[in-house]
N, C-alpha and C. Protein backbone atom coordinates (compact mmCIF):
# COMPACT_ATOMS: atom_id res chain seq x y z
N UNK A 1 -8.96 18.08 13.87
CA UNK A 1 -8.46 19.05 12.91
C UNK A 1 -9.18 18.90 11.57
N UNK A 2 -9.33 20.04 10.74
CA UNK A 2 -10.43 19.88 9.98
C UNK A 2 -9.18 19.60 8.14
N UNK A 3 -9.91 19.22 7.12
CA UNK A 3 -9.07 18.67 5.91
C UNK A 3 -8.63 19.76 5.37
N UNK A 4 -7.06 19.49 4.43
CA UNK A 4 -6.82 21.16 3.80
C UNK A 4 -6.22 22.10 4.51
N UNK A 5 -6.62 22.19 5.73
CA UNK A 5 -6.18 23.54 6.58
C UNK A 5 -4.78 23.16 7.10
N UNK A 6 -3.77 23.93 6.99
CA UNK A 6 -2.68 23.33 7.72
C UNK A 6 -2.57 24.17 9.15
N UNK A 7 -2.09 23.44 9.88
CA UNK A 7 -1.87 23.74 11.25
C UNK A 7 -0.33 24.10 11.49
N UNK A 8 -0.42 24.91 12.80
CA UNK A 8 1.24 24.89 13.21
C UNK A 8 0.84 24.51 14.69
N UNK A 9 1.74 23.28 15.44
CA UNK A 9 1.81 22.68 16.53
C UNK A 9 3.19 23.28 17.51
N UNK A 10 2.58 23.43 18.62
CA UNK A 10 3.96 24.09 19.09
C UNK A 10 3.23 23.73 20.81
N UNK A 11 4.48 23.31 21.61
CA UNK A 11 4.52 23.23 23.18
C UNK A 11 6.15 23.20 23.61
N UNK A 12 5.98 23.47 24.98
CA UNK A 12 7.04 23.43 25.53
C UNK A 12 7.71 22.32 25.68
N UNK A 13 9.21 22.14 25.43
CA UNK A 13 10.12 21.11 25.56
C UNK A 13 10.14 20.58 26.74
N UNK A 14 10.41 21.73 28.06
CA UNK A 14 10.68 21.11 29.38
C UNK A 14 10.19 22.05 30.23
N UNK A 15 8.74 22.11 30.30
CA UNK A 15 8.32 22.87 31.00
C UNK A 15 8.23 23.13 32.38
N UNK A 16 8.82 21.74 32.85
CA UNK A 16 9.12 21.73 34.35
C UNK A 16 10.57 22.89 34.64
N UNK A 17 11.35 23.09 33.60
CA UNK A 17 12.41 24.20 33.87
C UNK A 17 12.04 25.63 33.99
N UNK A 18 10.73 25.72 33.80
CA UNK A 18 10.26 27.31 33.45
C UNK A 18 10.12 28.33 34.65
N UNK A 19 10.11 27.60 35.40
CA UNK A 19 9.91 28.45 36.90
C UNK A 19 11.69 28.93 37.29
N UNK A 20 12.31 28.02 36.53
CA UNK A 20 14.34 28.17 36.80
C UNK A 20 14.50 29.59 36.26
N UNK A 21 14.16 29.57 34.87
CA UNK A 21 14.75 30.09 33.57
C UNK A 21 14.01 31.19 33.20
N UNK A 22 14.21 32.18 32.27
CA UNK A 22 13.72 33.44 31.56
C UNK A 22 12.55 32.57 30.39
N UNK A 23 11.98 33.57 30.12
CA UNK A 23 11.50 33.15 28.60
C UNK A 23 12.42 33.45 27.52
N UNK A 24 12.96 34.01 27.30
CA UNK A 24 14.22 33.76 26.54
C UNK A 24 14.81 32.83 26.46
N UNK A 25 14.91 31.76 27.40
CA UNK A 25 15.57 30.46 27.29
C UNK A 25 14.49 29.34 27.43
N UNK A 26 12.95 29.73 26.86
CA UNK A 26 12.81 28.84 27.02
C UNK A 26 12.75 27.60 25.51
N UNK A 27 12.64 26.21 25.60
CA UNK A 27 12.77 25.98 23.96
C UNK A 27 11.19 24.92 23.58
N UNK A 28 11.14 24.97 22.64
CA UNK A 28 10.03 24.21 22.12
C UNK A 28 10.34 23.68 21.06
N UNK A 29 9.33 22.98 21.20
CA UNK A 29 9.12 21.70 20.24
C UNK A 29 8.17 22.43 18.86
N UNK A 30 8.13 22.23 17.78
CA UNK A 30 7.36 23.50 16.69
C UNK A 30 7.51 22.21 15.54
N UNK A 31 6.15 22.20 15.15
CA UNK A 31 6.13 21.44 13.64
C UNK A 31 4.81 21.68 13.08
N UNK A 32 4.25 21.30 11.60
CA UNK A 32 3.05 21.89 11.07
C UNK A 32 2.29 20.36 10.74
N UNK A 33 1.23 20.25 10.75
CA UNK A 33 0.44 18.81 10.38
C UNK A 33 -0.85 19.73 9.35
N UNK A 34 -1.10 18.94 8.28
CA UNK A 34 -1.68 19.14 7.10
C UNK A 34 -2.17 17.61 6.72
N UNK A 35 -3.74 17.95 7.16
CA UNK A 35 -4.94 16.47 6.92
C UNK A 35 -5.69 16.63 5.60
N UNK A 36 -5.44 15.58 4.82
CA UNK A 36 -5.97 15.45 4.04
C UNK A 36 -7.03 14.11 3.48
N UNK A 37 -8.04 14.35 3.37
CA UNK A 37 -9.31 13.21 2.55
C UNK A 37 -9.03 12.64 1.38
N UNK A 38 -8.39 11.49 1.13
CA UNK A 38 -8.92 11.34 -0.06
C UNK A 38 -9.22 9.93 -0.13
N UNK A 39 -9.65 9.73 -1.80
CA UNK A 39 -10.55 8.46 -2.01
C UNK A 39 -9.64 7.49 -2.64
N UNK A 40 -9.87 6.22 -2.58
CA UNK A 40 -9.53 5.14 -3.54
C UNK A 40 -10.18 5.52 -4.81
N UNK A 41 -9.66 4.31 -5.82
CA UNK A 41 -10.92 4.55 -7.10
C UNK A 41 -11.87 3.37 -6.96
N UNK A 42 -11.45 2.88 -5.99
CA UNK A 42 -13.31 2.40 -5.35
C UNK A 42 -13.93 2.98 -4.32
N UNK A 43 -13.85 4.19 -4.11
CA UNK A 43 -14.39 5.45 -3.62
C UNK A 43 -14.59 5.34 -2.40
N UNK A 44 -13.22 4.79 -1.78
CA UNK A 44 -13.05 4.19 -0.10
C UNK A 44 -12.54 5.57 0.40
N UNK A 45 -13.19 5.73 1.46
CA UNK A 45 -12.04 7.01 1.88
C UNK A 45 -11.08 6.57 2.74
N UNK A 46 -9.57 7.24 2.66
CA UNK A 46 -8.70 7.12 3.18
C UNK A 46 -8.13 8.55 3.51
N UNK A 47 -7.17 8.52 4.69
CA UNK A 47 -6.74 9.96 4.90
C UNK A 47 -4.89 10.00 5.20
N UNK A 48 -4.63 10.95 5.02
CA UNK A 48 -3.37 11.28 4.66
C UNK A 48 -2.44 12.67 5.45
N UNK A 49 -2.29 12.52 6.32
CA UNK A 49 -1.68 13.30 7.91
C UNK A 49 0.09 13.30 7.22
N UNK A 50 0.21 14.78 6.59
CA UNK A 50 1.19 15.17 6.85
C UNK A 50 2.45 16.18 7.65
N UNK A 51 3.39 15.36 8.26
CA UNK A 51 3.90 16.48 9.34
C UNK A 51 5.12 17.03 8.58
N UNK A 52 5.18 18.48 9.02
CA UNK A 52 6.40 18.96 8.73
C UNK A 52 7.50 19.35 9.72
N UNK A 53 8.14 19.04 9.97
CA UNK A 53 9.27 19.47 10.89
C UNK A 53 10.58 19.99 10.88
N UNK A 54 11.58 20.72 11.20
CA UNK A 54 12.87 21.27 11.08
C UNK A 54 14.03 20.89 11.70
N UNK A 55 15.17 20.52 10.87
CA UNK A 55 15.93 19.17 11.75
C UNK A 55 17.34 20.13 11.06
N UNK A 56 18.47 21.14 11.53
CA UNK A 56 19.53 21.49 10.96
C UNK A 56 18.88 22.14 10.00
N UNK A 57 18.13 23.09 10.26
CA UNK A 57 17.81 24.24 9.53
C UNK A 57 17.09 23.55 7.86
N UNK A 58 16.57 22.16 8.01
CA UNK A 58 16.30 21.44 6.84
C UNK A 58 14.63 21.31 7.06
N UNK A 59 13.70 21.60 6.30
CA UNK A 59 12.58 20.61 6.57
C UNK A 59 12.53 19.19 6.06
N UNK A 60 12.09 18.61 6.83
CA UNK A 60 11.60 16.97 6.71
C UNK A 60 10.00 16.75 6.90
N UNK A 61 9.56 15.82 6.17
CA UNK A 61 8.28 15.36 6.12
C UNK A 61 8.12 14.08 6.35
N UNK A 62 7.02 13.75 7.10
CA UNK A 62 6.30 12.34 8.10
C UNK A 62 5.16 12.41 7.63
N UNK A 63 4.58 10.92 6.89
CA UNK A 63 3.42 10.85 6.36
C UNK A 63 2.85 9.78 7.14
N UNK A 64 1.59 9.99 7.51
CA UNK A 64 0.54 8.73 8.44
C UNK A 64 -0.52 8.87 7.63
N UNK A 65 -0.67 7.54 7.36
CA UNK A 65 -2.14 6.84 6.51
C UNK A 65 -2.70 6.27 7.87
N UNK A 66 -4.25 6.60 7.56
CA UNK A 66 -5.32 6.00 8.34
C UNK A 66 -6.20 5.32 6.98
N UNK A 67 -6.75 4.20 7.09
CA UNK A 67 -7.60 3.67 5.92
C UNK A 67 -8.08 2.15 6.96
N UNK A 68 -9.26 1.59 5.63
CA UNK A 68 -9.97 0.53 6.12
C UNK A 68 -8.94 -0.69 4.95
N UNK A 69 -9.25 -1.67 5.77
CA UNK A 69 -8.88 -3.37 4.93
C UNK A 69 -10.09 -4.20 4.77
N UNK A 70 -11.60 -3.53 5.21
CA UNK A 70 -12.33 -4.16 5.25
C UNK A 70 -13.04 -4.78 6.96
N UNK A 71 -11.98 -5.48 7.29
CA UNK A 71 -11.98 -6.07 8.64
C UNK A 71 -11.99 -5.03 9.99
N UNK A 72 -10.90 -4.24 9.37
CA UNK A 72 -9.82 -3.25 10.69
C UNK A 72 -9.68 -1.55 10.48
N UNK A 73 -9.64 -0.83 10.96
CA UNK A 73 -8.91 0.15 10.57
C UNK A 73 -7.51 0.28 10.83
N UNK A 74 -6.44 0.64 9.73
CA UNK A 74 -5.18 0.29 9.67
C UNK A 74 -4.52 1.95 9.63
N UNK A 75 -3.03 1.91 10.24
CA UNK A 75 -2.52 2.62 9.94
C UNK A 75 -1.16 2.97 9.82
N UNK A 76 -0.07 3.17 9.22
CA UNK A 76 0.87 3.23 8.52
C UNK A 76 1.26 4.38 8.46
N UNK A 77 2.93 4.99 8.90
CA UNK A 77 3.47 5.71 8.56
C UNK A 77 4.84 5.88 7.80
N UNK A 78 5.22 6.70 7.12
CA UNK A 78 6.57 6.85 6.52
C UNK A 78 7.04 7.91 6.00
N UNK A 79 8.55 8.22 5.91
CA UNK A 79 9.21 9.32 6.13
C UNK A 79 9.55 9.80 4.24
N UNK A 80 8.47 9.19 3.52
CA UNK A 80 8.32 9.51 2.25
C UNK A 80 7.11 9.76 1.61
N UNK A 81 6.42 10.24 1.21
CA UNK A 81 4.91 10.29 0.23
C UNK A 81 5.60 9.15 -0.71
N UNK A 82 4.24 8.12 -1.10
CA UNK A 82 4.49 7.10 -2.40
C UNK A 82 3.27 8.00 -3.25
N UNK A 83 3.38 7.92 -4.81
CA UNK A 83 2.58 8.16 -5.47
C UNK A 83 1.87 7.09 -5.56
N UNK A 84 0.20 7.33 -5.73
CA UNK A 84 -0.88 6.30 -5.31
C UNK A 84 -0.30 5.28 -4.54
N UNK A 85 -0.31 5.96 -3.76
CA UNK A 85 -0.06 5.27 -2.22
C UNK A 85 -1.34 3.87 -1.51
N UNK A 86 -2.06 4.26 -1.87
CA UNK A 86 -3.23 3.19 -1.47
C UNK A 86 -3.21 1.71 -2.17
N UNK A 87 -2.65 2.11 -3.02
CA UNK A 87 -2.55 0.55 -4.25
C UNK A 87 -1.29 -0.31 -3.45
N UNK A 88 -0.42 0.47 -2.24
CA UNK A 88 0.66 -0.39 -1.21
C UNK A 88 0.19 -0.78 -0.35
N UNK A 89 -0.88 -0.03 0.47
CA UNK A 89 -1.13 -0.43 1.87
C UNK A 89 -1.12 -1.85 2.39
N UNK A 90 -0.79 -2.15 3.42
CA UNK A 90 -0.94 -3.21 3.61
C UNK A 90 -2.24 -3.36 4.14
N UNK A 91 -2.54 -5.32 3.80
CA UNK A 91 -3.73 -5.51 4.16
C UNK A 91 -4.07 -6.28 5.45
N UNK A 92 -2.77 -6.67 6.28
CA UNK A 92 -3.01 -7.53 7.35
C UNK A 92 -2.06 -6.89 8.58
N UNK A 93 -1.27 -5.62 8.31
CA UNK A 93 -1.09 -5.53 9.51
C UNK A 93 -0.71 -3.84 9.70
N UNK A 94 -0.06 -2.71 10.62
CA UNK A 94 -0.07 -2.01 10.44
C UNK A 94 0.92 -1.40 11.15
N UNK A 95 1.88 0.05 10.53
CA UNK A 95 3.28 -0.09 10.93
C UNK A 95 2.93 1.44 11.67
N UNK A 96 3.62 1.79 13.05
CA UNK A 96 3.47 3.15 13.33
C UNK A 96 4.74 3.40 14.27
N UNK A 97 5.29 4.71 13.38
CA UNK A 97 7.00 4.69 14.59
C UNK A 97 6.61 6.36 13.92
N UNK A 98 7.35 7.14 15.35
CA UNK A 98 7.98 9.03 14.84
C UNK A 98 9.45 8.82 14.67
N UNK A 99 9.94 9.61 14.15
CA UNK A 99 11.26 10.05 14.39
C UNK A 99 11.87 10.36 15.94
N UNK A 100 13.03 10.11 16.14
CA UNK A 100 12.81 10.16 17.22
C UNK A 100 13.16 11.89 17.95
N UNK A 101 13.55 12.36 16.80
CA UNK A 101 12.90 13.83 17.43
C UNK A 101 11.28 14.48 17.90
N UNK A 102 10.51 13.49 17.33
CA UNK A 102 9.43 13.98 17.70
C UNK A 102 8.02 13.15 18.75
N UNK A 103 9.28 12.17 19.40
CA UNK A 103 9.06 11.27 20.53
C UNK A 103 8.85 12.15 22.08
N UNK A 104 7.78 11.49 22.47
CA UNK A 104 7.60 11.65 23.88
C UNK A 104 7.51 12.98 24.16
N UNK A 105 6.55 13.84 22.72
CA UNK A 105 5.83 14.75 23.20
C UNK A 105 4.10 14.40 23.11
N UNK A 106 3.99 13.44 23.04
CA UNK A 106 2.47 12.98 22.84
C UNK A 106 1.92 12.86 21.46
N UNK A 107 2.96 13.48 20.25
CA UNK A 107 2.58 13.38 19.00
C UNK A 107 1.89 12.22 18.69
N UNK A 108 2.43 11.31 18.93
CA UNK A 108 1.68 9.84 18.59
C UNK A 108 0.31 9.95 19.36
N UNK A 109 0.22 10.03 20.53
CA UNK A 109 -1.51 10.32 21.01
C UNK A 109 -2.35 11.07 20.35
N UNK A 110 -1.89 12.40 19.87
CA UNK A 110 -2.16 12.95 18.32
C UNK A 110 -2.92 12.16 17.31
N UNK A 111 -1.92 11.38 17.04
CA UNK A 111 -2.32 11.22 15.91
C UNK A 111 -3.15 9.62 15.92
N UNK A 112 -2.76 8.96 16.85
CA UNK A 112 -4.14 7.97 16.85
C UNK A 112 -5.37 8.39 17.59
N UNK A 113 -5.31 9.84 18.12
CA UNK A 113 -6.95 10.60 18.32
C UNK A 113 -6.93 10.44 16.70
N UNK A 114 -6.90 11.17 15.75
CA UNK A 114 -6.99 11.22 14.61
C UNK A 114 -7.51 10.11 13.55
N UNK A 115 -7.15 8.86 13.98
CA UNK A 115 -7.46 7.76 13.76
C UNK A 115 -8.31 7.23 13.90
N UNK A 116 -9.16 7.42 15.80
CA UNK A 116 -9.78 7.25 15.88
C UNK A 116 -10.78 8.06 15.23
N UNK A 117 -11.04 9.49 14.87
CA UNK A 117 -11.91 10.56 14.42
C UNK A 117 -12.23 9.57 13.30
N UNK A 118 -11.28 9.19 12.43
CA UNK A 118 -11.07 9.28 11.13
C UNK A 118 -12.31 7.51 11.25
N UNK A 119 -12.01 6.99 12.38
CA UNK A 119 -12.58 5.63 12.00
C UNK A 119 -14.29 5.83 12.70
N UNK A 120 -14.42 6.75 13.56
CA UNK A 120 -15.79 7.40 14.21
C UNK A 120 -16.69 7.53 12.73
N UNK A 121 -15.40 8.61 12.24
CA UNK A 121 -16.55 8.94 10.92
C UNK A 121 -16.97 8.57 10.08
N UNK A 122 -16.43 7.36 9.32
CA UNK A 122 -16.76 6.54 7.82
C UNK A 122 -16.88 5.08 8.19
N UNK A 123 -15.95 4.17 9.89
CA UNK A 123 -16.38 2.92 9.36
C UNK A 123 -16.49 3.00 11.09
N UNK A 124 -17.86 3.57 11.93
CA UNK A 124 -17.74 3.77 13.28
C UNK A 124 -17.77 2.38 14.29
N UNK A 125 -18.54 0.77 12.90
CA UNK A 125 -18.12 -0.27 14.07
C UNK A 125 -17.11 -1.24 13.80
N UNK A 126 -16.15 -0.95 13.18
CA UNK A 126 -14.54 -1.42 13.22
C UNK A 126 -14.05 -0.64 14.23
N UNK A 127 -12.95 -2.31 14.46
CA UNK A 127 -12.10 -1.26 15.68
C UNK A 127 -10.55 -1.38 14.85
N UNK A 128 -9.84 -1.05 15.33
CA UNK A 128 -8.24 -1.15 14.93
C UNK A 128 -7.44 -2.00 14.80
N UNK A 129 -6.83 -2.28 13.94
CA UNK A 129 -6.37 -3.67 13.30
C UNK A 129 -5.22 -3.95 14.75
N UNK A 130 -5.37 -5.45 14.57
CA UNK A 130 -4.44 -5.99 15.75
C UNK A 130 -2.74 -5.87 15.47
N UNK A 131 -1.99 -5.84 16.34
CA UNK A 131 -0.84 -5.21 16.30
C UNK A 131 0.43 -6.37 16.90
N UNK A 132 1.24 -6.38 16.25
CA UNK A 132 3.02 -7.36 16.89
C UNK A 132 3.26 -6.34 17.38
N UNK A 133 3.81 -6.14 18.24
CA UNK A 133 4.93 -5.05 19.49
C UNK A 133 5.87 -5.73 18.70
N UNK A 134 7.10 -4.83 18.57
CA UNK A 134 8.64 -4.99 18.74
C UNK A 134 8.73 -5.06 20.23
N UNK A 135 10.23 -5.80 19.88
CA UNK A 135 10.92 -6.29 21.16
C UNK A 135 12.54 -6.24 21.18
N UNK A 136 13.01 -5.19 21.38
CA UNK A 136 14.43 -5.73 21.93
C UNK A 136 15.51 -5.22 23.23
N UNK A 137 16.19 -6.52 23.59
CA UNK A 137 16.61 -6.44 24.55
C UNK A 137 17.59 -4.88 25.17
N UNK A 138 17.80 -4.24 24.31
CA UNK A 138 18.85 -3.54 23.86
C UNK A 138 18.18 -2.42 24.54
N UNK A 139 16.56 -1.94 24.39
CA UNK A 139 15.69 -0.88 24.22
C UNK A 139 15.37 -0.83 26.17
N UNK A 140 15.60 0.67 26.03
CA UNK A 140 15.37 0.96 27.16
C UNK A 140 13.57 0.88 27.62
N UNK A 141 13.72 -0.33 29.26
CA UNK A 141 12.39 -0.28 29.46
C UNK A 141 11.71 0.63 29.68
N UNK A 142 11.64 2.01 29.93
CA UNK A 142 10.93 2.84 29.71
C UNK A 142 10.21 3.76 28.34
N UNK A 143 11.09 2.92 27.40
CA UNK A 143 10.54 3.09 26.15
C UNK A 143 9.11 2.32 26.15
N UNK A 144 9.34 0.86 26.10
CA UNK A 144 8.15 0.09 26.04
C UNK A 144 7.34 0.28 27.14
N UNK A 145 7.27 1.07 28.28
CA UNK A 145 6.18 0.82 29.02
C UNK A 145 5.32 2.18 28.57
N UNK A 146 6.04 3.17 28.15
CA UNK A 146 5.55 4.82 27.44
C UNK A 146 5.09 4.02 26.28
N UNK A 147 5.29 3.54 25.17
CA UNK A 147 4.67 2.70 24.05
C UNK A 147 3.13 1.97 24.05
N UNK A 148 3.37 1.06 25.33
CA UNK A 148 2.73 0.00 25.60
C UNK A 148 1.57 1.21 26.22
N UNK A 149 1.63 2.10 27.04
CA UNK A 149 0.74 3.13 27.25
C UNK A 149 -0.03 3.90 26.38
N UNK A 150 0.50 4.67 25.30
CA UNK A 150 0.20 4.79 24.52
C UNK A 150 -0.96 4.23 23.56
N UNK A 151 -0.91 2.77 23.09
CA UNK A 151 -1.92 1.91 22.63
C UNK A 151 -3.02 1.58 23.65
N UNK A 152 -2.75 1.41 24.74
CA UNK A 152 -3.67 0.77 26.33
C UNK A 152 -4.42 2.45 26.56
N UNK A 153 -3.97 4.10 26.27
CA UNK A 153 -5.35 4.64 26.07
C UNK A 153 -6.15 4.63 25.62
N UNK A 154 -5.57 4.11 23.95
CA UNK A 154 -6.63 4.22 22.61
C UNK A 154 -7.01 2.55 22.55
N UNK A 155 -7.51 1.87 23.79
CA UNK A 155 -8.28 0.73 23.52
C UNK A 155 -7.57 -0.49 23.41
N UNK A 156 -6.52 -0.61 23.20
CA UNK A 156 -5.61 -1.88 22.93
C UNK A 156 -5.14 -2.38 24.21
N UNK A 157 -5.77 -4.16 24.45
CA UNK A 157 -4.91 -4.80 25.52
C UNK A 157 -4.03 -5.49 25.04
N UNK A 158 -2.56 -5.31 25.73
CA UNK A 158 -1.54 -5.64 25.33
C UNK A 158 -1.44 -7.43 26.20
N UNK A 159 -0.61 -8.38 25.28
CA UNK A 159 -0.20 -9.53 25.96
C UNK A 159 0.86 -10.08 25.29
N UNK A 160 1.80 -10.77 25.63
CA UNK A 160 3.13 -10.83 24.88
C UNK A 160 3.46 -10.47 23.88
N UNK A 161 3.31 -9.75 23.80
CA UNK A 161 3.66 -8.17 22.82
C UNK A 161 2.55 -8.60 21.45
N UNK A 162 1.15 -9.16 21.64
CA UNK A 162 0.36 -8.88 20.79
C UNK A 162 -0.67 -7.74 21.46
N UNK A 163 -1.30 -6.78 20.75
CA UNK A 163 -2.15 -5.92 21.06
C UNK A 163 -3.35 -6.26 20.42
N UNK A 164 -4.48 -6.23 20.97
CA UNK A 164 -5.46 -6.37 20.51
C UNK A 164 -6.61 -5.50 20.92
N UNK A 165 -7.55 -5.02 19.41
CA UNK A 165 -8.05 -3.54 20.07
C UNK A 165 -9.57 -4.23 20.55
N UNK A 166 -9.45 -3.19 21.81
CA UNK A 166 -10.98 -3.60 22.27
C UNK A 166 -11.97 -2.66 22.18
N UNK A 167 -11.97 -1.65 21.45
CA UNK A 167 -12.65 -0.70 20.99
C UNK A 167 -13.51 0.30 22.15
N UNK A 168 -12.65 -0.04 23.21
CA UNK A 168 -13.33 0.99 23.98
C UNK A 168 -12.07 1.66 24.18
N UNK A 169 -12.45 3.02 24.42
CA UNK A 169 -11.28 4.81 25.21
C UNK A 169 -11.93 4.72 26.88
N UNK A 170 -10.84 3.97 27.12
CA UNK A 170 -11.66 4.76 29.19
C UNK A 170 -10.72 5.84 29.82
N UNK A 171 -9.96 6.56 28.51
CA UNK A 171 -9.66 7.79 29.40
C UNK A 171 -10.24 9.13 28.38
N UNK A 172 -10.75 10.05 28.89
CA UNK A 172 -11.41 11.03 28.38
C UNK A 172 -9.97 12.06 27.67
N UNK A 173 -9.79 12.51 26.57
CA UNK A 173 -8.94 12.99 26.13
C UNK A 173 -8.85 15.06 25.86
N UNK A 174 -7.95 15.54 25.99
CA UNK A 174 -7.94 16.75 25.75
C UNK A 174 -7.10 16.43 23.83
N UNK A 175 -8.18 16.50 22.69
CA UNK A 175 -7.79 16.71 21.39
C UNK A 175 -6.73 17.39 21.78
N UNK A 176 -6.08 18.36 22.16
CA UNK A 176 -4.78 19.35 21.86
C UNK A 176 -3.37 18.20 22.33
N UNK A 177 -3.69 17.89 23.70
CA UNK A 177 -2.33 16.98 23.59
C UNK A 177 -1.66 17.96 24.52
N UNK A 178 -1.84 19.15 25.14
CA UNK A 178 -1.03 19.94 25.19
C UNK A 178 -0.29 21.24 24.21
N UNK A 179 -0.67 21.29 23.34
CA UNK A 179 0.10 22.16 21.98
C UNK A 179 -1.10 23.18 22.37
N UNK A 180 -0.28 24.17 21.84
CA UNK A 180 -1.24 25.08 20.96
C UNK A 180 -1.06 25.07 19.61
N UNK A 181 -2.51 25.41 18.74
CA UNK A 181 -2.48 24.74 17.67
C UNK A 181 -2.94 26.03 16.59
N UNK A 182 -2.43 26.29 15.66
CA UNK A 182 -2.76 27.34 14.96
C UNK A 182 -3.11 27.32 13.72
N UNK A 183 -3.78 27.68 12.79
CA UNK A 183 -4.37 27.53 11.71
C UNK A 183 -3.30 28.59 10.81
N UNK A 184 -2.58 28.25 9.64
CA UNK A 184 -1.55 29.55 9.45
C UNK A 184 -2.48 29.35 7.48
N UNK A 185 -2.38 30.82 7.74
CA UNK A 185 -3.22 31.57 6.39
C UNK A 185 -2.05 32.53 5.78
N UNK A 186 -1.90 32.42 4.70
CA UNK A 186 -1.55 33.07 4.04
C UNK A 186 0.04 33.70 4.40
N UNK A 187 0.64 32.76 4.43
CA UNK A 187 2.38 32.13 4.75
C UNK A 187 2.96 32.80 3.34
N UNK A 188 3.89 33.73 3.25
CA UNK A 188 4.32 33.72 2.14
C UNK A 188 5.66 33.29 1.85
N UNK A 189 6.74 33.42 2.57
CA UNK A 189 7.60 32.26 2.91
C UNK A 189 7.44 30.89 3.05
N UNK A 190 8.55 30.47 3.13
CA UNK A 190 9.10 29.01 3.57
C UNK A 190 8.45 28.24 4.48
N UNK A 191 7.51 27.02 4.75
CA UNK A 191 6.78 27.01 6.46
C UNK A 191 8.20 26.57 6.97
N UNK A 192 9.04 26.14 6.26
CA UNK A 192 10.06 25.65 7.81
C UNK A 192 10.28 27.34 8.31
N UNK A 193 10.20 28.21 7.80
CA UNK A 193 10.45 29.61 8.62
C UNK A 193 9.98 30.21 9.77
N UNK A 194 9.09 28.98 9.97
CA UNK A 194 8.11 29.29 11.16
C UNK A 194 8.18 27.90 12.46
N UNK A 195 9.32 27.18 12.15
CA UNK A 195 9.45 25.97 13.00
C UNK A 195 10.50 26.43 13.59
N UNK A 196 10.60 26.04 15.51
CA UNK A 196 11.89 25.93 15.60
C UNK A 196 12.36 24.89 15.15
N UNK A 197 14.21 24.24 15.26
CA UNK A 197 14.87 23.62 14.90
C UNK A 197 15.12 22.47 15.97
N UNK A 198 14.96 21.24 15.74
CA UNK A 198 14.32 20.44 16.86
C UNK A 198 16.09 20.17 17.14
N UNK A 199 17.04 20.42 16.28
CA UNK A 199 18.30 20.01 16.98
C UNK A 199 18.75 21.01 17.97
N UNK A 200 18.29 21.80 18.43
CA UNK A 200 18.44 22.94 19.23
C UNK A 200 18.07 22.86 20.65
């Protein structure tokens, strides 16, 4: 996805029901992502992936930093913008969770393609900073093995819940993820006016 331009992301919720049901019933998943470049003031580039989404007729915003520590490429998300945000980052390790409305549609494969783009283009022989897995007993195992998948496309071998990236992709990727992806120009409304409502 190119910087500046905002996108609108949209796929089907349960597309295995579609052969049951009308199109009238069918529901989707709808949110907007807006990439942005920018620099340190030691003229590092870092980038700045914001999502918008609709939760009870409310928009909410999800921010993912991709940036270098020198060593790794790191990346960090949170459900707030910090002003000069780069002067927080951390330097030794790196935090990545969605909401869980916007789980286990591939968003996260999304967005560490993105990561990777982002680390192809400015620091192409770093690989991705090494990673702690969470662990708890509580969490359904099919969470962690969809998780643990997740990192094991984009290069990471997992071992008692340390990940470590090995900088190779051995599965060939479709960028879309599944979505169709739209470039929206000249919105004169609200963008949540154009999301469905993920509590729906």
């Amino acid at each position: 996805m190119k910087t500046t331009v905002t996108y609108l992301l949209k796929k089907l919720k349960f597309p295995e029901l579609c052969e049951f049901i009308t199109a009238d019933n069918y529901r989707y998943i709808s949110f907007t992502i807006e990439k942005k470049l920018k620099y340190t003031p030691e003229n590092a580039p870092y980038v700045e992936i914001i999502i918008t989404y609709r939760l009870g007729n409310k928009a909410h915003k999800h921010y993912t930093y991709f940036y270098s520590n020198g060593r790794y490429i790191c990346f960090e998300t949170l459900d707030a913008e910090k002003e000069n945000y780069y002067g927080s980052f951390s330097k030794t390790s790196s935090w990545f969770f969605l909401p869980k409305w916007l789980q286990s549609y591939k968003l996260g494969s999304l967005l560490l393609y993105e990561c990777i783009a982002f680390r192809d283009e400015f620091y192409p022989s770093l690989k991705l900073t090494p990673l702690t897995l969470s662990y708890d007993k509580n969490t359904n195992p099919k969470n962690e093995i969809r998780r643990n998948k997740l990192y094991e496309n984009f290069g990471y071998i997992i071992k008692d819940y340390k990940a470590v990236h090995s900088n190779t992709i051995s599965t060939i990727m479709d960028s879309k993820f599944g979505y169709t992806i739209t470039a929206i120009e000249n919105h004169d409304g609200k963008i949540e006016e154009l999301l469905d409502d993920l509590q729906n």
